[in-house]
Protein backbone atom coordinates (compact mmCIF):
# COMPACT_ATOMS: atom_id res chain seq x y z
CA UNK A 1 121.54 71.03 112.55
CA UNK A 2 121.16 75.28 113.16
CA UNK A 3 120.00 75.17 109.36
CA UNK A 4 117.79 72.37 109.61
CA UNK A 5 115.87 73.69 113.31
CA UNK A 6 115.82 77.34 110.82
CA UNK A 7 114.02 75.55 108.06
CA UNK A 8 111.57 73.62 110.32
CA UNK A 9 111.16 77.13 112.40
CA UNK A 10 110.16 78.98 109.02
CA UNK A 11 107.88 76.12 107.80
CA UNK A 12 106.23 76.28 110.63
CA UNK A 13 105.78 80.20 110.77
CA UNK A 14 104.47 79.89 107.79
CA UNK A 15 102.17 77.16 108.22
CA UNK A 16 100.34 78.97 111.16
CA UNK A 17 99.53 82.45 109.22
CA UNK A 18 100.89 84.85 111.20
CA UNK A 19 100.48 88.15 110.13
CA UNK A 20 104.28 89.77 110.08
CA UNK A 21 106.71 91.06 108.17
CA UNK A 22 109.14 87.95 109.05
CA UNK A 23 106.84 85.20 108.13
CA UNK A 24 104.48 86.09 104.98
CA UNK A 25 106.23 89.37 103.64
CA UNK A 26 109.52 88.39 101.53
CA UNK A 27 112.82 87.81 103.61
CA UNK A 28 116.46 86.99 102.52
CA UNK A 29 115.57 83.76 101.65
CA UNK A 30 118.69 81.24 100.76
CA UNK A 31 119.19 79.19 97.43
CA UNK A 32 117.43 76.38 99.52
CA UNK A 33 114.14 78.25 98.88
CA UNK A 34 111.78 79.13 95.99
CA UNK A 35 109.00 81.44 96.52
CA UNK A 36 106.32 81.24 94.42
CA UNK A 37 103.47 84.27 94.19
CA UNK A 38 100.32 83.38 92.35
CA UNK A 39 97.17 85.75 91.23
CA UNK A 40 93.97 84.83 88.66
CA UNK A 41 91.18 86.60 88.06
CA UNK A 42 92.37 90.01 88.40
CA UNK A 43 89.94 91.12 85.62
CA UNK A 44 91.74 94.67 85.31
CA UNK A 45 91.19 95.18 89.00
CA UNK A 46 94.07 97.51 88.75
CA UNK A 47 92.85 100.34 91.68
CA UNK A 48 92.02 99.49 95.18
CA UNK A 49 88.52 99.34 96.79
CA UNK A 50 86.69 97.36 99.15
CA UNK A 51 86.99 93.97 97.25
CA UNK A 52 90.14 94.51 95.49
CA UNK A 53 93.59 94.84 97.46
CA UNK A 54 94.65 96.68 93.68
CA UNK A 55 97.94 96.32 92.02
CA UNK A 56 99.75 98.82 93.60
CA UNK A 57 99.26 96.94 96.94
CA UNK A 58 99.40 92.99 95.27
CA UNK A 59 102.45 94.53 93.50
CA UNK A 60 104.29 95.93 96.81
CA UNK A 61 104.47 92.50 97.76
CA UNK A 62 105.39 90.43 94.47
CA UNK A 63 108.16 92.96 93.69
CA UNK A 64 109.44 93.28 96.70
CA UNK A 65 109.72 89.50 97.13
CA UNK A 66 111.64 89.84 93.51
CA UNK A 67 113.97 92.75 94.36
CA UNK A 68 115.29 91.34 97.32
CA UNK A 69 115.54 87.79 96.07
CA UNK A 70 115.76 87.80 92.52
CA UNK A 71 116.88 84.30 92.32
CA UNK A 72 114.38 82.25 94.37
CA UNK A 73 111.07 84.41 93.53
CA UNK A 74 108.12 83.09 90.90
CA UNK A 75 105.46 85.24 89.84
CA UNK A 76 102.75 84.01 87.79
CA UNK A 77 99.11 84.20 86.94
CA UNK A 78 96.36 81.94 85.98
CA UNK A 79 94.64 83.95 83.43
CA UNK A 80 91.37 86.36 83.25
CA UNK A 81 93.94 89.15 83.96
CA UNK A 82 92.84 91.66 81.48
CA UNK A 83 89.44 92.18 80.85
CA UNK A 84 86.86 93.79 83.59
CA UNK A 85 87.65 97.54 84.48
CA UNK A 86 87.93 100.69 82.62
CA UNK A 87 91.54 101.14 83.37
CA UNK A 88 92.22 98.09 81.60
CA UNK A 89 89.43 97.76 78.74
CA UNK A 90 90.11 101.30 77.54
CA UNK A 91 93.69 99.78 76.60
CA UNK A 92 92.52 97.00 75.59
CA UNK A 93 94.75 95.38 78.42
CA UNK A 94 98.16 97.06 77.78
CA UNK A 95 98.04 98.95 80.85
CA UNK A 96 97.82 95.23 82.85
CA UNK A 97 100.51 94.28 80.97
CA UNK A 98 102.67 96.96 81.65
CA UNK A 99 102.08 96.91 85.34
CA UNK A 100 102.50 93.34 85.75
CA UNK A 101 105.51 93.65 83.55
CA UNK A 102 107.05 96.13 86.06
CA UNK A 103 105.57 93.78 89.28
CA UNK A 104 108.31 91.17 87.59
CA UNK A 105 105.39 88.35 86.67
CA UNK A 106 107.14 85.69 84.74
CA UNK A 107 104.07 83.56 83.41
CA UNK A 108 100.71 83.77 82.44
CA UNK A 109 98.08 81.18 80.90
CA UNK A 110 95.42 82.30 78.45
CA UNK A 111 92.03 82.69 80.79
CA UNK A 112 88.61 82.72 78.44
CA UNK A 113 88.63 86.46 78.93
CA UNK A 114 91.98 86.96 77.30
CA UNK A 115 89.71 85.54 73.53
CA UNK A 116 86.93 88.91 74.18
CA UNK A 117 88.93 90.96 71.85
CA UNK A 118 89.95 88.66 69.91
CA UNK A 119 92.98 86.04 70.98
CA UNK A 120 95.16 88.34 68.51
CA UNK A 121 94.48 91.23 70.59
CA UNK A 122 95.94 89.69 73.70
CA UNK A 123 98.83 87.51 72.18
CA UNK A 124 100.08 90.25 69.93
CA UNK A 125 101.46 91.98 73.55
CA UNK A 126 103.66 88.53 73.67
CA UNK A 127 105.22 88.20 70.29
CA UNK A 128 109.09 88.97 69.82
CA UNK A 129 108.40 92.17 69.68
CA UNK A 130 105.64 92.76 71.89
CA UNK A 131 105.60 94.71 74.91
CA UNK A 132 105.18 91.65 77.58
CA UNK A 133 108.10 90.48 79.57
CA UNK A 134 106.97 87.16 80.23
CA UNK A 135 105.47 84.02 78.91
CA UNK A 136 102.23 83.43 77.57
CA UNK A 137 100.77 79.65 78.56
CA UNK A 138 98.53 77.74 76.60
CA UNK A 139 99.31 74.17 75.58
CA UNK A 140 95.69 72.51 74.66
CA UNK A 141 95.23 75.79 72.62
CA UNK A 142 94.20 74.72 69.27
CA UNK A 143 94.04 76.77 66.08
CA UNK A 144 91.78 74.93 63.75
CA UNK A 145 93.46 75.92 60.77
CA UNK A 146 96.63 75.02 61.49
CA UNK A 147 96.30 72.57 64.00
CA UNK A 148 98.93 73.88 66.18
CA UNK A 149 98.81 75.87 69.62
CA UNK A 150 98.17 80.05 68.10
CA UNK A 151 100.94 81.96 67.22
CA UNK A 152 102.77 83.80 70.20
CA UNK A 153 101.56 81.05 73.13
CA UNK A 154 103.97 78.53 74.59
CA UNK A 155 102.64 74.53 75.85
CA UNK A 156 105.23 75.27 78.82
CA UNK A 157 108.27 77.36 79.80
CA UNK A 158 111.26 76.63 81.85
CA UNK A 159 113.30 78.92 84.37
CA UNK A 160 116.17 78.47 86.72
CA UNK A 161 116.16 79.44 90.43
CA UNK A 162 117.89 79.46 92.78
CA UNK A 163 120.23 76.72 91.13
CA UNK A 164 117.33 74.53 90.10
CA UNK A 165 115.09 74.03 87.10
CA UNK A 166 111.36 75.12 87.15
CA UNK A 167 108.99 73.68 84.34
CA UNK A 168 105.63 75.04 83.99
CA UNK A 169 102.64 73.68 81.63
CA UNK A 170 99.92 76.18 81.39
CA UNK A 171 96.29 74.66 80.33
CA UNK A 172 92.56 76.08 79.81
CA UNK A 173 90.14 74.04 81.19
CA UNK A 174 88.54 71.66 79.05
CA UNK A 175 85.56 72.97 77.46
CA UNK A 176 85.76 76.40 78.51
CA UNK A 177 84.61 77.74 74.96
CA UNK A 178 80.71 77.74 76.22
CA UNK A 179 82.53 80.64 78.72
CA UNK A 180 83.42 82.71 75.47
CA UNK A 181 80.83 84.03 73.26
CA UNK A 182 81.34 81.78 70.48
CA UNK A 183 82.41 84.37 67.88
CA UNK A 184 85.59 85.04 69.80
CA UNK A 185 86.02 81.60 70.40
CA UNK A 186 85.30 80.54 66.76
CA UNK A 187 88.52 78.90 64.53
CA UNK A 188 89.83 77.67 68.41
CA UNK A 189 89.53 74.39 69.82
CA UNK A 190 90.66 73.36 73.89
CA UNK A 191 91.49 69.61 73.73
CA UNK A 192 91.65 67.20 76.47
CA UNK A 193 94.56 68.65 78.49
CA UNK A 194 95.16 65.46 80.59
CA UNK A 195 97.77 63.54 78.24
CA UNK A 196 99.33 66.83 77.38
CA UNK A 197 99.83 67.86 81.14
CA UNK A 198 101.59 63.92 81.50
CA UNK A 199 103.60 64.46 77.92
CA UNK A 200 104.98 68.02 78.79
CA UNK A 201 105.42 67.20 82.66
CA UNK A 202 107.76 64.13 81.42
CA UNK A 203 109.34 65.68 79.05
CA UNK A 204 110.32 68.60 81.21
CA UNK A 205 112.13 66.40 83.68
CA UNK A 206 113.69 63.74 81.00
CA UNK A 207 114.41 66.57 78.55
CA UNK A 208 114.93 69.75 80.54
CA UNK A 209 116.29 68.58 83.79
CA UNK A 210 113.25 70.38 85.82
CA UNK A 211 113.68 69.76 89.15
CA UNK A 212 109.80 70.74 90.33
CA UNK A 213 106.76 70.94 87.54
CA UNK A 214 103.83 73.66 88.29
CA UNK A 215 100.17 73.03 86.22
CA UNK A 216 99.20 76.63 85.90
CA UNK A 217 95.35 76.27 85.03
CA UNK A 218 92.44 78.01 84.36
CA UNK A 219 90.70 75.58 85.26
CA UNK A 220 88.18 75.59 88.79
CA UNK A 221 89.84 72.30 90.16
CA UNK A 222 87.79 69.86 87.82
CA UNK A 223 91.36 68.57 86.28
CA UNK A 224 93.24 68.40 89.75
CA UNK A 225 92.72 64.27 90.81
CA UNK A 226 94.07 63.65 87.66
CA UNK A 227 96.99 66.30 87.77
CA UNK A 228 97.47 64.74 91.48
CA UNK A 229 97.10 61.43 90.53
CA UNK A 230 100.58 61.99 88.33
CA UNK A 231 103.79 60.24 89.54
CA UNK A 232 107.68 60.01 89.10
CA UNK A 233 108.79 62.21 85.65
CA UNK A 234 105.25 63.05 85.08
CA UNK A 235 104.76 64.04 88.98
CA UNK A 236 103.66 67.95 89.40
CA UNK A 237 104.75 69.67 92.14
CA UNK A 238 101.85 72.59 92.37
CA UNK A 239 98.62 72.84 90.95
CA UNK A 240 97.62 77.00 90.29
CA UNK A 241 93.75 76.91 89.75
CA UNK A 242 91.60 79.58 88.46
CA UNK A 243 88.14 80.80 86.89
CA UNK A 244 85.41 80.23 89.66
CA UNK A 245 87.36 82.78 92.12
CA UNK A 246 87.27 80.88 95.03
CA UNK A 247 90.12 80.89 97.72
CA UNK A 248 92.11 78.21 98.88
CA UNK A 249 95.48 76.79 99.22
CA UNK A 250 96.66 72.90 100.78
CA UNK A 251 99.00 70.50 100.26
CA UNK A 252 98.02 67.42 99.14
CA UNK A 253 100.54 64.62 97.87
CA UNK A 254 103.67 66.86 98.40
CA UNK A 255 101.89 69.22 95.72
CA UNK A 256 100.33 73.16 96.43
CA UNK A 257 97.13 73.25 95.35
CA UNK A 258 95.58 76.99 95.24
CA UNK A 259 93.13 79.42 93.99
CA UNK A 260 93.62 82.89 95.03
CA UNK A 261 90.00 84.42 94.50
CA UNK A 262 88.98 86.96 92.12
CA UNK A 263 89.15 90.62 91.06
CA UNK A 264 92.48 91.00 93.44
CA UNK A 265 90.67 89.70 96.35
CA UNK A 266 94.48 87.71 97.34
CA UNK A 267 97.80 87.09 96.61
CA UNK A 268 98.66 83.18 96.52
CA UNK A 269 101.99 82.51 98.13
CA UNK A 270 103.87 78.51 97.92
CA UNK A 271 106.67 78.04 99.42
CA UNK A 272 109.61 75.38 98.32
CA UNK A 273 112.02 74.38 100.70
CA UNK A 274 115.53 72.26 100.57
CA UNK A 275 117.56 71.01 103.12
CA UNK A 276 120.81 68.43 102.55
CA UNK A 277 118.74 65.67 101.99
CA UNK A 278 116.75 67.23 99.03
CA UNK A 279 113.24 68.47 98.79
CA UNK A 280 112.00 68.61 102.86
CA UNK A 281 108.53 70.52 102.47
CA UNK A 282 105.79 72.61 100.61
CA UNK A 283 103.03 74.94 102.18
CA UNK A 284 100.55 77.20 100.51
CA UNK A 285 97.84 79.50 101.23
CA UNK A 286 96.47 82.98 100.25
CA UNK A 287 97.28 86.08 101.44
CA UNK A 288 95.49 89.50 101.65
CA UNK A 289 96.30 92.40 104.10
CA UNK A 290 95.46 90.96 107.28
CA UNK A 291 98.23 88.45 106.56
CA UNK A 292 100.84 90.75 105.02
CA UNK A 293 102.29 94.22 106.03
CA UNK A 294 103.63 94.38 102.60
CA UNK A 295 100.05 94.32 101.24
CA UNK A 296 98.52 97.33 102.97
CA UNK A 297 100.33 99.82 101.35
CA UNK A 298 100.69 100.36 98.03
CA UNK A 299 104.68 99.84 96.09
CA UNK A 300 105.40 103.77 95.05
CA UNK A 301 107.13 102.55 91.81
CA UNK A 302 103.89 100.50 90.53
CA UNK A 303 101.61 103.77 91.92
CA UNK A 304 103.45 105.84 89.63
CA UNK A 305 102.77 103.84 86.56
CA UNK A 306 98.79 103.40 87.69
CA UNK A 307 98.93 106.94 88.04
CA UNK A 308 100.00 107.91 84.52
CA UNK A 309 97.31 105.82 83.22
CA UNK A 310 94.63 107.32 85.81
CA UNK A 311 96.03 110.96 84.40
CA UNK A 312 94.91 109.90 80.73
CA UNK A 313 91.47 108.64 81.52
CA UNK A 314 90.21 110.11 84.80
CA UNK A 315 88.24 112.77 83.03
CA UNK A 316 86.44 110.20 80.70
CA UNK A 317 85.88 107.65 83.85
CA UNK A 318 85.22 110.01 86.83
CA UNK A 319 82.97 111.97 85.30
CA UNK A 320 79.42 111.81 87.03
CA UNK A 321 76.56 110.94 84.65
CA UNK A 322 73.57 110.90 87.40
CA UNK A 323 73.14 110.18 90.76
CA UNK A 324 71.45 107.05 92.26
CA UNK A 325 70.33 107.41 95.64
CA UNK A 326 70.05 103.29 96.42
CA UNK A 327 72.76 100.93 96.14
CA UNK A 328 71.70 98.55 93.14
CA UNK A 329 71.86 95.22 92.97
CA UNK A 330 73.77 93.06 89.88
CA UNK A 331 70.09 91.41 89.40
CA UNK A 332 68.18 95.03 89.36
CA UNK A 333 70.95 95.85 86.89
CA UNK A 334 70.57 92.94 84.57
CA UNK A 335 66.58 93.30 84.53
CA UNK A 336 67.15 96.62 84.14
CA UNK A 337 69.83 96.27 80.57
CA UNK A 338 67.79 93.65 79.24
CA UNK A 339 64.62 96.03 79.26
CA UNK A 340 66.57 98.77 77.60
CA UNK A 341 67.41 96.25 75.19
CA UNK A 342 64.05 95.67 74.98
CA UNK A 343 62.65 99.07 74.53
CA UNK A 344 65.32 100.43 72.21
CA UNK A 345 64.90 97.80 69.98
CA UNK A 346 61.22 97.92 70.02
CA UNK A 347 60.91 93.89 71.41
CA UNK A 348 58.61 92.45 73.31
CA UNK A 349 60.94 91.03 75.76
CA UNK A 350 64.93 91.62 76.57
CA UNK A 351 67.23 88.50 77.89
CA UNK A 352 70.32 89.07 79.68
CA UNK A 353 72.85 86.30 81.25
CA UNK A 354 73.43 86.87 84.84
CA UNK A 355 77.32 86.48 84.04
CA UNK A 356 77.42 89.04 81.78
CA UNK A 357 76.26 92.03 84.98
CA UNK A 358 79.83 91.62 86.65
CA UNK A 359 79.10 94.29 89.33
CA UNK A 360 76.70 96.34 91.87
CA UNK A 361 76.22 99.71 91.73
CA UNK A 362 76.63 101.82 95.12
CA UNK A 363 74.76 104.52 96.18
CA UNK A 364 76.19 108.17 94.74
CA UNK A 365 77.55 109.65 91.37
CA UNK A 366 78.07 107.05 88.36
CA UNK A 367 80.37 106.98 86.04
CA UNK A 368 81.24 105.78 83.20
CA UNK A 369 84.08 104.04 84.80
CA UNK A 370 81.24 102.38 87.02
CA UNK A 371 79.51 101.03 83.18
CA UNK A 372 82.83 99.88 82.63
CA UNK A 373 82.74 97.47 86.04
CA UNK A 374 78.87 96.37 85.67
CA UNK A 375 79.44 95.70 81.98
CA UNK A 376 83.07 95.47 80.56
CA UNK A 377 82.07 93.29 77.77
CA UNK A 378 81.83 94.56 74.51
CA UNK A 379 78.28 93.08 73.77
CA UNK A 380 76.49 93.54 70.94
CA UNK A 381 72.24 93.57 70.82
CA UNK A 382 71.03 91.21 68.63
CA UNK A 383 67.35 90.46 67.65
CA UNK A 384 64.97 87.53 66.63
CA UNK A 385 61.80 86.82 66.21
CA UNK A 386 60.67 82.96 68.20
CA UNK A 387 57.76 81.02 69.22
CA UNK A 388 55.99 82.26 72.44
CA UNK A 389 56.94 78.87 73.17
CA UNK A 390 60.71 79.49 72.97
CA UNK A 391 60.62 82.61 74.85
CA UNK A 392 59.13 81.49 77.32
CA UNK A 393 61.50 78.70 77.71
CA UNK A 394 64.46 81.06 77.64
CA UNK A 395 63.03 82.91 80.72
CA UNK A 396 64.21 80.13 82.40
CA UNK A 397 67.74 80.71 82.03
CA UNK A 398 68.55 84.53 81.77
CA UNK A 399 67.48 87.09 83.45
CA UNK A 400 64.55 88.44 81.06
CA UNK A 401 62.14 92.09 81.27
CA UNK A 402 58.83 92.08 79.50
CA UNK A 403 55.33 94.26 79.54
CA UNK A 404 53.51 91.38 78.46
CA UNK A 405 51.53 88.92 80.78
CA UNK A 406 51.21 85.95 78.18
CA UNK A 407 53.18 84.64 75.67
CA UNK A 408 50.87 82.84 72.87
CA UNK A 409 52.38 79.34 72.15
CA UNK A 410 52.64 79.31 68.58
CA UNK A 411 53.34 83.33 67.95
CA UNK A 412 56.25 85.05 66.65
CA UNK A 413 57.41 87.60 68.95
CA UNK A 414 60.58 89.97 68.82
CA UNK A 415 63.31 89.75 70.85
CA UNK A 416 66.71 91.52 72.03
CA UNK A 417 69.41 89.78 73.77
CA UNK A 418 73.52 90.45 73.92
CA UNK A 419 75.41 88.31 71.40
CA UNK A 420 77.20 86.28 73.88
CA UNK A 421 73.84 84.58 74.98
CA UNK A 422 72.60 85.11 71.05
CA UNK A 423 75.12 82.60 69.93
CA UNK A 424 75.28 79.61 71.99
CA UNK A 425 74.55 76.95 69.38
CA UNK A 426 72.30 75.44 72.26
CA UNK A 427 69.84 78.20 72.04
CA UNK A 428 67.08 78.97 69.94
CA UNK A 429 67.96 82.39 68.46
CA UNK A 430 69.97 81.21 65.93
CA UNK A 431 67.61 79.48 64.48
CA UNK A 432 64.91 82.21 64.66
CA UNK A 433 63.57 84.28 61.60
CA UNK A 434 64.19 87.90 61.18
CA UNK A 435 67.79 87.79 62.81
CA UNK A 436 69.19 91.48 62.93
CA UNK A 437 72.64 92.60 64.49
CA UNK A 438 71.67 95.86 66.09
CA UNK A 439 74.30 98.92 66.34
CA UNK A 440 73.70 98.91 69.70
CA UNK A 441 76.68 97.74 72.43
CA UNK A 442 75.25 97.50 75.76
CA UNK A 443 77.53 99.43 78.28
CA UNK A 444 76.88 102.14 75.13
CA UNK A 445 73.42 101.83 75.44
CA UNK A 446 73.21 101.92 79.00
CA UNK A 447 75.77 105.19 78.72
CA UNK A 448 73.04 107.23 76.55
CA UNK A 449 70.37 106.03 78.40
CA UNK A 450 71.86 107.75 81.84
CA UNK A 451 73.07 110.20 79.83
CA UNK A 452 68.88 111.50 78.74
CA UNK A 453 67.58 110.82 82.32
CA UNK A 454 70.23 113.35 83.63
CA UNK A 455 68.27 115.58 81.53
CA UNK A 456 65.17 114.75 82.61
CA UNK A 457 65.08 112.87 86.70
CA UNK A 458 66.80 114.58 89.58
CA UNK A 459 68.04 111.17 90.09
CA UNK A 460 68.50 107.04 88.95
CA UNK A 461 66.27 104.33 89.44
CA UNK A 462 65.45 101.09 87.96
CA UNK A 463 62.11 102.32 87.50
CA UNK A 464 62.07 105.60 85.74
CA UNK A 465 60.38 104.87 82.31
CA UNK A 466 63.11 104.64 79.56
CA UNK A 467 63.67 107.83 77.43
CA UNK A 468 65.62 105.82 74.83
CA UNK A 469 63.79 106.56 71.06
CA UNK A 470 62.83 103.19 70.07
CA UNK A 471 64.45 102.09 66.42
């Protein structure tokens, strides 16, 4: 009875959010537990600021949860973990993988971001002799020339805990290719992941003996009536969303269901409880530092390993280029790229996707490590000549600069946009005349851009005149 009054005294504790040590930091939990720590969308977000708790403080609380109970503590992440800062892009995501290697993750599922380099470039870290220490997720993954899920990507992995059996299927959501710019994405296919989810989460329990089944997703929620809608051996038991950074966490069915935001916004936390009678409760919700002592400090250990990557690059990043003396918005910074685009490659009109400006720009010094957050994406400029006709339809879905008032209907005008919004088969370019890959890669552009109005202005601003030489 004392163990069952503990277990209902914990469950509610946690249930209620409050903010100490006792309740949402990790405790000596018991074999009847299993906690499970969730993050998606880091994006590199490897240092602190105002919108990222950072991995040294996301990290003080995952691996202290795993050093004090080894045995009952998950860590996983639902993808987009790699690309999106300079501490990360400059290693092409190694340093990510080395952190979260020391923070003790144990699974990750391929996010669209993880394909920007190239899927090789990301799976290569999880071969037998790569330098990941956990699994890589992916099971509606489809290479087109073999037919089979890539090389170096599991359908679903299985751990033991606390005396029980964990299975976990990790999915992309279905038709998140038109999220990838399509030569990345090209020789890959993501099938329908609902009959795999009900194949793998059956054979798990008839096969493997798993006790609970976890859907890790990247995937916003779209596949989660279906995934709910799952019962006896295909039942899952928590449902780890990701990809549209939103935050939430409930129970629905006896299953988790969470999202813990974006760029290391929150740590998701579900927790698993027995008591003699078998499974007696699940609760889940996100954390960040007004919830957790354990996340306003940073873990000393995972500092030291941030730090010896900061040593290496801190000269390139923190460097300043110019000052700007306004904070700028993420739409004065795309109309601003796609008129450089524009004027360097002497069009009459630059397109950029609103997606593809991932930051603002504060007041103060920028750096290169600041190009790095606006625009980690290695874009390339491409150019075209369409209709006025077709421009002018394409100003209705990107962000777009221009000098001229009119567009004549039936002329052939030049244009520059980045290659991700170049080659959606949907679009026009690719069926222009004239097409020309440029040597120009936009955070490089915008870099030597910044770079000549040091030179020349005392300061930034959208609307100094371009000093780029035209090709």
């Amino acid at each position: 009875m004392k163990k069952l009054l503990f277990t209902l005294t914990l469950l509610l504790t946690f249930a209620l959010g409050a903010c100490t040590q006792s309740t949402d930091d990790p405790t000596n939990e018991t074999e009847d537990t299993l906690d499970v720590y969730y993050t998606n969308d880091i994006h590199g977000a490897i240092l602190e600021d105002d919108d990222s708790l950072g991995l040294g403080r996301m990290g003080n609380l995952m691996l202290t949860s795993k050093t004090e109970s080894l045995e009952t503590t998950l860590i996983l992440d639902g993808g987009d973990a790699l690309q999106g800062s300079a501490l990360s892009n400059y290693y092409e995501g190694e340093s990510m993988i080395e952190i979260m290697n020391m923070i003790g993750y144990d699974a990750m599922v391929v996010g669209n971001h993880e394909f920007d380099w190239g899927l090789s470039t990301v799976t290569d870290y999880f071969k037998e002799d790569g330098i990941a220490d956990f699994e890589l997720l992916g099971a509606n993954i489809i290479d087109d020339e073999t037919g089979e899920i890539p090389q170096n990507i599991d359908p679903y992995t299985v751990m033991e805990k606390g005396g029980r059996t964990i299975g976990i299927i990790g999915t992309i959501g279905y038709g998140l290719e038109s999220s990838i710019s399509p030569s990345a994405v090209e020789g890959y296919t993501f099938v329908d992941p609902e009959p795999i989810i009900k194949e793998h989460a059956e054979t798990l329990r008839q096969d493997e003996g798993a006790d609970l089944v976890f859907l890790l997703t990247h995937d916003p929620g779209t596949i989660n009536d279906y995934a709910l809608s799952l019962e006896n051996d295909a039942k899952i038991d928590a449902i780890f969303n990701a990809h549209y950074h939103e935050n939430y966490a409930y129970t629905e069915n006896n299953t988790a269901v969470l999202q813990a935001g974006g760029y290391g916004s929150h740590v998701g936390r579900v927790l698993f409880t027995w008591d003699e009678y078998g499974l007696s409760g699940v609760s889940a919700k996100t954390l960040d530092d007004r919830d957790s002592l354990l996340l306003k400090d940073p873990h000393p250990e995972v500092m030291t390993l941030i730090d010896e990557y900061r040593s290496q690059t801190d000269a390139i990043f923190s460097e300043p280029i110019i000052d700007a003396p306004n904070d700028l918005s993420r739409s004065e910074l795309s109309t601003w790229i796609a008129g450089l685009m524009a004027h360097a490659t002497d069009s009459a009109i630059g397109y950029q996707n609103g997606g593809g400006t991932r930051n603002s720009l504060s007041a103060g010094a920028i750096t290169l490590g600041n190009l790095y957050d606006v625009w980690p994406f290695e874009n390339q400029i491409k150019t075209v000549h369409l209709s006025g006709s077709e421009v002018v339809d394409q100003m209705e879905y990107n962000v777009y600069h221009t000098d001229i008032e009119t567009f004549e209907p039936d002329t052939l005008y030049k244009i520059a946009t980045n290659d991700f919004v170049f080659d959606q088969d949907y679009a026009p370019f690719l069926e222009g005349e004239n097409i020309e890959e440029t040597e120009y890669y936009i955070r490089d552009l915008a870099l030597s851009e910044l770079e000549l109005q040091s030179e020349t202005y005392d300061s930034f601003s959208v609307d100094n005149p371009y000093l780029t030489e035209p090709e």
